[in-house]
PDB file of N, CA and C in Angstrom:
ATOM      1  N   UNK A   1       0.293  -3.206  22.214  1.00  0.00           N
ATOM      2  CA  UNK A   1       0.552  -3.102  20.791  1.00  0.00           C
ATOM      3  C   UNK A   1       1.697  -4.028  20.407  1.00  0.00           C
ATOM      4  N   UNK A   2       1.532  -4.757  19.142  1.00  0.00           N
ATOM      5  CA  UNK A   2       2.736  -5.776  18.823  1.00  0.00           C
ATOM      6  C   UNK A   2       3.667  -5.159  17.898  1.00  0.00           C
ATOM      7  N   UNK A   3       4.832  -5.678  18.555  1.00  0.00           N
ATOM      8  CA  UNK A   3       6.060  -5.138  17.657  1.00  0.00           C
ATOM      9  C   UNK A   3       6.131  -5.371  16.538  1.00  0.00           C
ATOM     10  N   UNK A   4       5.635  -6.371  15.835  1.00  0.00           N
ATOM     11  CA  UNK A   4       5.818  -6.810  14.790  1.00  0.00           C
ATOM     12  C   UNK A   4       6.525  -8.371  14.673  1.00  0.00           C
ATOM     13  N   UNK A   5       7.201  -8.542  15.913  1.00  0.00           N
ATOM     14  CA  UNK A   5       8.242  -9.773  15.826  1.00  0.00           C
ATOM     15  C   UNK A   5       6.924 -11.527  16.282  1.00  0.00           C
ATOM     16  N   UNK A   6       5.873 -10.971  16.338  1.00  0.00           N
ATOM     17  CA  UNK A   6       4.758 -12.125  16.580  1.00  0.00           C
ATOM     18  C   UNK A   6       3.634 -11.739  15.096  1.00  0.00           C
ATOM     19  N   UNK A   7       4.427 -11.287  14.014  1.00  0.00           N
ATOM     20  CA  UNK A   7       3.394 -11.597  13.067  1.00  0.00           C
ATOM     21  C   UNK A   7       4.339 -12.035  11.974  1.00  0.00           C
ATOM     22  N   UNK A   8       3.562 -11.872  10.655  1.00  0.00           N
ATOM     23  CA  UNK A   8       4.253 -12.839   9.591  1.00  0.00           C
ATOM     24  C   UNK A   8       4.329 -11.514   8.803  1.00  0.00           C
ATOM     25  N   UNK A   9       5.589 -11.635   8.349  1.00  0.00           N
ATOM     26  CA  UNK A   9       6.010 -10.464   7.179  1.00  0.00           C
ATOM     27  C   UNK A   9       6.064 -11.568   5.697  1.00  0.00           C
ATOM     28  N   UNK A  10       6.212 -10.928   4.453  1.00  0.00           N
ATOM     29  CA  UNK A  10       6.954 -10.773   3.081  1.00  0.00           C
ATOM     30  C   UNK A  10       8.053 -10.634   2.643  1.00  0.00           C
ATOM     31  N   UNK A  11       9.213 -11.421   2.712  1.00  0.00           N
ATOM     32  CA  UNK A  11      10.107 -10.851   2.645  1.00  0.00           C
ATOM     33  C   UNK A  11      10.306 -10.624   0.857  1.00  0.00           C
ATOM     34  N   UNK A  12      10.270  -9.816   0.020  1.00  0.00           N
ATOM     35  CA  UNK A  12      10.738  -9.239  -0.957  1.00  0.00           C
ATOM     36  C   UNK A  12      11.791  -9.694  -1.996  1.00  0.00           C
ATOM     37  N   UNK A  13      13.072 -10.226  -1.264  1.00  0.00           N
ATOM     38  CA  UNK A  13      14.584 -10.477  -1.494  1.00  0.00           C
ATOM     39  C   UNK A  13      13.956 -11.717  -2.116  1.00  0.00           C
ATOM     40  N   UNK A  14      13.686 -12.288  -1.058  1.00  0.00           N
ATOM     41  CA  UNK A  14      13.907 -14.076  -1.230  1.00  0.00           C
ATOM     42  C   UNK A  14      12.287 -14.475  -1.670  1.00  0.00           C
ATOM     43  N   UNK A  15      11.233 -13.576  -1.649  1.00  0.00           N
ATOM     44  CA  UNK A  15       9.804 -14.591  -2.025  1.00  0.00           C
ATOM     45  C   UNK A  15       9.027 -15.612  -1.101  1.00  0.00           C
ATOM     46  N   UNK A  16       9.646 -15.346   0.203  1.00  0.00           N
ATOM     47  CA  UNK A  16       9.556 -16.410   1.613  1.00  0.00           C
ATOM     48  C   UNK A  16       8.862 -15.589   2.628  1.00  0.00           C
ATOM     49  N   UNK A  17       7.561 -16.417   3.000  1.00  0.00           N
ATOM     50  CA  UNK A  17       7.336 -15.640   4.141  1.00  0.00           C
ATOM     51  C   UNK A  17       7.844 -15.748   5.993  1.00  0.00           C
ATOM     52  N   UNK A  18       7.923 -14.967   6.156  1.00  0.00           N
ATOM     53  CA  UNK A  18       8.895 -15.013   7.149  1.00  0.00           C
ATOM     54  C   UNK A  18       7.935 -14.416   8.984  1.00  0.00           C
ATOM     55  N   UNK A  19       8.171 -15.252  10.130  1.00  0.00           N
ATOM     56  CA  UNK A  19       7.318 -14.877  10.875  1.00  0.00           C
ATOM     57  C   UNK A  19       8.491 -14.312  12.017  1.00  0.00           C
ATOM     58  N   UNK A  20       8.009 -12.884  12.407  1.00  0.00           N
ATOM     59  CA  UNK A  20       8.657 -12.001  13.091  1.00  0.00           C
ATOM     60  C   UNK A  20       9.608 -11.494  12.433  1.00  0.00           C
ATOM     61  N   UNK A  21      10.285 -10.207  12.531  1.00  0.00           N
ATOM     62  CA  UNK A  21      10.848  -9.319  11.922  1.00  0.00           C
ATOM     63  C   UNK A  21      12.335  -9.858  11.820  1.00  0.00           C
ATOM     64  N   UNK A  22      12.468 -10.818  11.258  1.00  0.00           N
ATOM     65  CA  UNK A  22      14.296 -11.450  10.497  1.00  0.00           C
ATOM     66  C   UNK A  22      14.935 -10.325   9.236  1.00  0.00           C
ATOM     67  N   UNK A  23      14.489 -10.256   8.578  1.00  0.00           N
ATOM     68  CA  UNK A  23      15.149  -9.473   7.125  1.00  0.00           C
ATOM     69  C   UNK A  23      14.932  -8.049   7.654  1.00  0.00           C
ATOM     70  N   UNK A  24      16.305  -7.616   6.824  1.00  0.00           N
ATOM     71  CA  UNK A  24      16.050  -5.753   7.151  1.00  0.00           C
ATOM     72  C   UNK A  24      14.242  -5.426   6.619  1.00  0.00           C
ATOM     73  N   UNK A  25      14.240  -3.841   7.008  1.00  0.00           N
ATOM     74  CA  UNK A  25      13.262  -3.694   6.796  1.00  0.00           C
ATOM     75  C   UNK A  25      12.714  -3.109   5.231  1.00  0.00           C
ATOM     76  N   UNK A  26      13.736  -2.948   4.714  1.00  0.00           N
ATOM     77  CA  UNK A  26      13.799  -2.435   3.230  1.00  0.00           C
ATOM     78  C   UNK A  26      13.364  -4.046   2.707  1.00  0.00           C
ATOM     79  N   UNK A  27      13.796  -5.247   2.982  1.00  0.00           N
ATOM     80  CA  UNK A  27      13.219  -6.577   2.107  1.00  0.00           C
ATOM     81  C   UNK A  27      11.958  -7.278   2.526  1.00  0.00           C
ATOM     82  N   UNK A  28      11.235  -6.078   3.967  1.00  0.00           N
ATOM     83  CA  UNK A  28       9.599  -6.582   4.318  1.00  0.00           C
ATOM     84  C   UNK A  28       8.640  -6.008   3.795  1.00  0.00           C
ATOM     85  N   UNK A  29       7.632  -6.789   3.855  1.00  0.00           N
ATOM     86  CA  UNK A  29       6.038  -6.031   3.716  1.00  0.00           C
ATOM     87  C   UNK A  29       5.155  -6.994   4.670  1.00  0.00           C
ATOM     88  N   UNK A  30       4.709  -6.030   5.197  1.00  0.00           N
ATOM     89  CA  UNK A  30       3.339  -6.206   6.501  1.00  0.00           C
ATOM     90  C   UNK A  30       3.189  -5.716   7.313  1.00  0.00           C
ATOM     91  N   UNK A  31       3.073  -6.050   8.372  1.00  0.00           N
ATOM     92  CA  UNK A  31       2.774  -7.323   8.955  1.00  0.00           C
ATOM     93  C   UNK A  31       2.062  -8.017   8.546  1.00  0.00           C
ATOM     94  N   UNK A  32       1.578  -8.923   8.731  1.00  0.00           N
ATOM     95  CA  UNK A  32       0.079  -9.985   8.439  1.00  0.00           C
ATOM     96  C   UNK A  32      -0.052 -10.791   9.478  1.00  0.00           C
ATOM     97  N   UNK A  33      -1.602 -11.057   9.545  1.00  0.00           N
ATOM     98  CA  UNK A  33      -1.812 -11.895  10.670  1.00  0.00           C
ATOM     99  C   UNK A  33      -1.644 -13.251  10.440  1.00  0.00           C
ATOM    100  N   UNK A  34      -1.932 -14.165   9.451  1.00  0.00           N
ATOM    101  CA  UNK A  34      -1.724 -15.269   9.192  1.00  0.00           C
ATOM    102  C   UNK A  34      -0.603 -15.625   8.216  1.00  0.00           C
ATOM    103  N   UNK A  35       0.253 -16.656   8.544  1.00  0.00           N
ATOM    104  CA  UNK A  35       0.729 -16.815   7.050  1.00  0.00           C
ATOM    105  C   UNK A  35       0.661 -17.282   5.277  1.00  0.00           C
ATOM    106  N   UNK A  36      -0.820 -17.273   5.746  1.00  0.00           N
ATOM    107  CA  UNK A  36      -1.339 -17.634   3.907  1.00  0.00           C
ATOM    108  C   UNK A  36      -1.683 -15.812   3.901  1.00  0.00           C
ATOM    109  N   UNK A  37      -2.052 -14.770   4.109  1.00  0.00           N
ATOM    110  CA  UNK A  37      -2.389 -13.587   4.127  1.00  0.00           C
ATOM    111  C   UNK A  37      -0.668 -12.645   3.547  1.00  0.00           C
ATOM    112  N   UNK A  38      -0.084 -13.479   4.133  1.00  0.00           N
ATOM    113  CA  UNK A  38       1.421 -12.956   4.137  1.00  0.00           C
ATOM    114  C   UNK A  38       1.876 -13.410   2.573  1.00  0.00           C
ATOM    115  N   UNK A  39       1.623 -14.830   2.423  1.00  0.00           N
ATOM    116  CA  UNK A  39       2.002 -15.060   1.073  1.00  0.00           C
ATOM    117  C   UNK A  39       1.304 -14.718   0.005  1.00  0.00           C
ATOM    118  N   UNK A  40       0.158 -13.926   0.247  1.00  0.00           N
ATOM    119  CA  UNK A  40      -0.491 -13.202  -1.087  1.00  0.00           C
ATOM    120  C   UNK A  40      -0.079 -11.808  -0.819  1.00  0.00           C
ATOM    121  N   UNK A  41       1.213 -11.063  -0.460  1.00  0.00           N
ATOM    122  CA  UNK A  41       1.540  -9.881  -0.158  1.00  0.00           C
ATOM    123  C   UNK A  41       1.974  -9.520  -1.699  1.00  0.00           C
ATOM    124  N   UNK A  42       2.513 -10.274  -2.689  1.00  0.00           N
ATOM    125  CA  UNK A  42       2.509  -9.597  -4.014  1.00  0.00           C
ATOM    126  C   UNK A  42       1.603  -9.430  -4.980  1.00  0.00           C
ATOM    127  N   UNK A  43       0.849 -10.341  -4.446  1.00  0.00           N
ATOM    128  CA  UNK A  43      -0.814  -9.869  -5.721  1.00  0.00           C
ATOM    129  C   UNK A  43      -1.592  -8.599  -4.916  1.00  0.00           C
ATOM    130  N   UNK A  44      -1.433  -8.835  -3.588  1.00  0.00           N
ATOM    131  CA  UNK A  44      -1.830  -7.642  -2.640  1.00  0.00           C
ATOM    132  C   UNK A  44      -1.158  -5.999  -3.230  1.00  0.00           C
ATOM    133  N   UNK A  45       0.384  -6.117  -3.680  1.00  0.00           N
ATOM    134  CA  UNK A  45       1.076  -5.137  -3.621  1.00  0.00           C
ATOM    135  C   UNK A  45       0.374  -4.905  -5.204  1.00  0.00           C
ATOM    136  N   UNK A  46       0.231  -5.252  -6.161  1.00  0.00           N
ATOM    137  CA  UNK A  46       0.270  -5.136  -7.284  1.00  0.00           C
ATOM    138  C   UNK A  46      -1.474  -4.755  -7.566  1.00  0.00           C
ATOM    139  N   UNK A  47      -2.284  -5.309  -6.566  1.00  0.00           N
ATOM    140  CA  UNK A  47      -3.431  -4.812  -6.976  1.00  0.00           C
ATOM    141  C   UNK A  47      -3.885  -2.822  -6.421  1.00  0.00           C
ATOM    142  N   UNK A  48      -2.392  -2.847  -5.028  1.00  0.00           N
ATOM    143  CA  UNK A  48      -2.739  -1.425  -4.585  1.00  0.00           C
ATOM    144  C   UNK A  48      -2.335  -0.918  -5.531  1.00  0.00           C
ATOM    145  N   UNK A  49      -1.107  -1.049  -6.109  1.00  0.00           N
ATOM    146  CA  UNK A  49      -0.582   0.028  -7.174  1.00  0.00           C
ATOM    147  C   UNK A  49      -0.615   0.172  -8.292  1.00  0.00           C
ATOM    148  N   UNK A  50      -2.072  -0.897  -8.668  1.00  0.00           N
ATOM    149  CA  UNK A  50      -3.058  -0.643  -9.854  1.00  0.00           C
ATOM    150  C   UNK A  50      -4.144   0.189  -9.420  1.00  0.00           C
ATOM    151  N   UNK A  51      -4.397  -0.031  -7.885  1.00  0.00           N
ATOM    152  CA  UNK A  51      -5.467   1.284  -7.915  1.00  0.00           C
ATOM    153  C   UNK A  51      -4.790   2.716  -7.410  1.00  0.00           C
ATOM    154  N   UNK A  52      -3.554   2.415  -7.035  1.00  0.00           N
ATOM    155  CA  UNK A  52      -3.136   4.097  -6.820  1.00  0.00           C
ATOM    156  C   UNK A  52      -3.076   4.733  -8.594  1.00  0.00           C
ATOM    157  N   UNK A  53      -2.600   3.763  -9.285  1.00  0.00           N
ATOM    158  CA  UNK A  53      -2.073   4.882 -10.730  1.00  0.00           C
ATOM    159  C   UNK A  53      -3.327   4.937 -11.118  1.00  0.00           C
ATOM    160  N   UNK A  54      -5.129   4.550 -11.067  1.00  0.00           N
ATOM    161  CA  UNK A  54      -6.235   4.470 -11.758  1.00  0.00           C
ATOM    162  C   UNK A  54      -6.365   5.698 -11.044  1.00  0.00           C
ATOM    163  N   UNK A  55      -6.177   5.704  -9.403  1.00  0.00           N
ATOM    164  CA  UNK A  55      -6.746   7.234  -8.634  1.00  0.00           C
ATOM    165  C   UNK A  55      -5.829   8.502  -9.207  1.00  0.00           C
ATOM    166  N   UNK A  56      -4.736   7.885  -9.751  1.00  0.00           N
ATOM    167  CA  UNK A  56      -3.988   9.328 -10.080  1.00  0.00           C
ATOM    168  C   UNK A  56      -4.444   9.235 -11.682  1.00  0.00           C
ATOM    169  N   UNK A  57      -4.550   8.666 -12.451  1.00  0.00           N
ATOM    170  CA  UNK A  57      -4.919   8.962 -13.680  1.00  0.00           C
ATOM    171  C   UNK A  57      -6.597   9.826 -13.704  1.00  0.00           C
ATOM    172  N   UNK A  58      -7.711   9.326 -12.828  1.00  0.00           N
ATOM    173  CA  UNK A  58      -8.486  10.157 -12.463  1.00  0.00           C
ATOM    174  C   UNK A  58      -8.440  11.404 -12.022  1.00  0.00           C
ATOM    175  N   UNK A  59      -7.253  11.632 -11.327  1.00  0.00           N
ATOM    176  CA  UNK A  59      -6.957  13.212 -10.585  1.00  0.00           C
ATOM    177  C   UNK A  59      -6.360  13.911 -11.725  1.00  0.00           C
ATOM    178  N   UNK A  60      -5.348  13.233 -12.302  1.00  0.00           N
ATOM    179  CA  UNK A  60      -5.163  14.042 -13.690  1.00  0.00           C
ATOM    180  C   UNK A  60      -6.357  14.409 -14.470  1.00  0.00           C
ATOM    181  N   UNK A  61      -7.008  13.236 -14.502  1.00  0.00           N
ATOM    182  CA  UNK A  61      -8.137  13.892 -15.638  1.00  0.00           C
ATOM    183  C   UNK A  61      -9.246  14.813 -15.506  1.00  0.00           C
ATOM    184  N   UNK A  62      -9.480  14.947 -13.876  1.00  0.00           N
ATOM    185  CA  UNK A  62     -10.049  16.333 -13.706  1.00  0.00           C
ATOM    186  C   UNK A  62      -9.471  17.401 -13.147  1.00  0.00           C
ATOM    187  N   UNK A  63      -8.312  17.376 -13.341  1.00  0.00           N
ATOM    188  CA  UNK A  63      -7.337  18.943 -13.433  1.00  0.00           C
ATOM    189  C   UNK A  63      -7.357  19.054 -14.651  1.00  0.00           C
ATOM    190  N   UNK A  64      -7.159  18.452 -15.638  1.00  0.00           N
ATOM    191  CA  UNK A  64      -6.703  18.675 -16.928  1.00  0.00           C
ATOM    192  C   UNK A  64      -8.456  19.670 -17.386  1.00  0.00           C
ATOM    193  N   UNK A  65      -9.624  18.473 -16.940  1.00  0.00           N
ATOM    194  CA  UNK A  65     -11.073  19.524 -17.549  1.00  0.00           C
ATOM    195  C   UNK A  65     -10.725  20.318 -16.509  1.00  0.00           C
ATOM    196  N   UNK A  66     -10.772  20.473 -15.669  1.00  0.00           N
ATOM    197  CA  UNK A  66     -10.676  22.401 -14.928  1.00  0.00           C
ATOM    198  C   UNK A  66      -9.708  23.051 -15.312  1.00  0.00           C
ATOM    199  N   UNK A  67      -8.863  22.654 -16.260  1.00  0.00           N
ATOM    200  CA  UNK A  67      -8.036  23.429 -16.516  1.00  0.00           C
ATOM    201  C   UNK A  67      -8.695  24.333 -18.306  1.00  0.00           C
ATOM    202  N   UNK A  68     -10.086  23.125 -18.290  1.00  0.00           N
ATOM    203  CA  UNK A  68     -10.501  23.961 -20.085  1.00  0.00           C
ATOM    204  C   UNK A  68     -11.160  24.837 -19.819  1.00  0.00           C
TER     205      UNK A  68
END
């Protein structure tokens, strides 16, 4: 299993992708296997947490009808 220090992270801070674990871990996202995969880590991040708030706006909306 790889540590992480043989793949390519995101670093956050700076907008740079970065290969093996350099920046704390609060300024990474990944791992990734390649580094063009690594540099689409913010359209990546932004498309999950357009579908997490669509899955929670759905979960709201059928508690809200079981709740009529």
């Amino acid at each position: 299993m790889s540590t992480g220090d043989e793949k390519y992270w995101y670093n956050l801070a700076t907008g740079q992708v970065e290969f093996g674990m350099i920046s704390p871990s609060v300024d990474r996202v990944g791992p990734f296997d390649t580094e063009a995969e690594a540099a689409k880590a913010p359209a990546l991040l932004q498309e999950r947490a357009r579908a997490w708030a669509d899955e929670d706006a759905a979960e709201d909306a059928a508690k809200s009808q079981d709740a009529e």
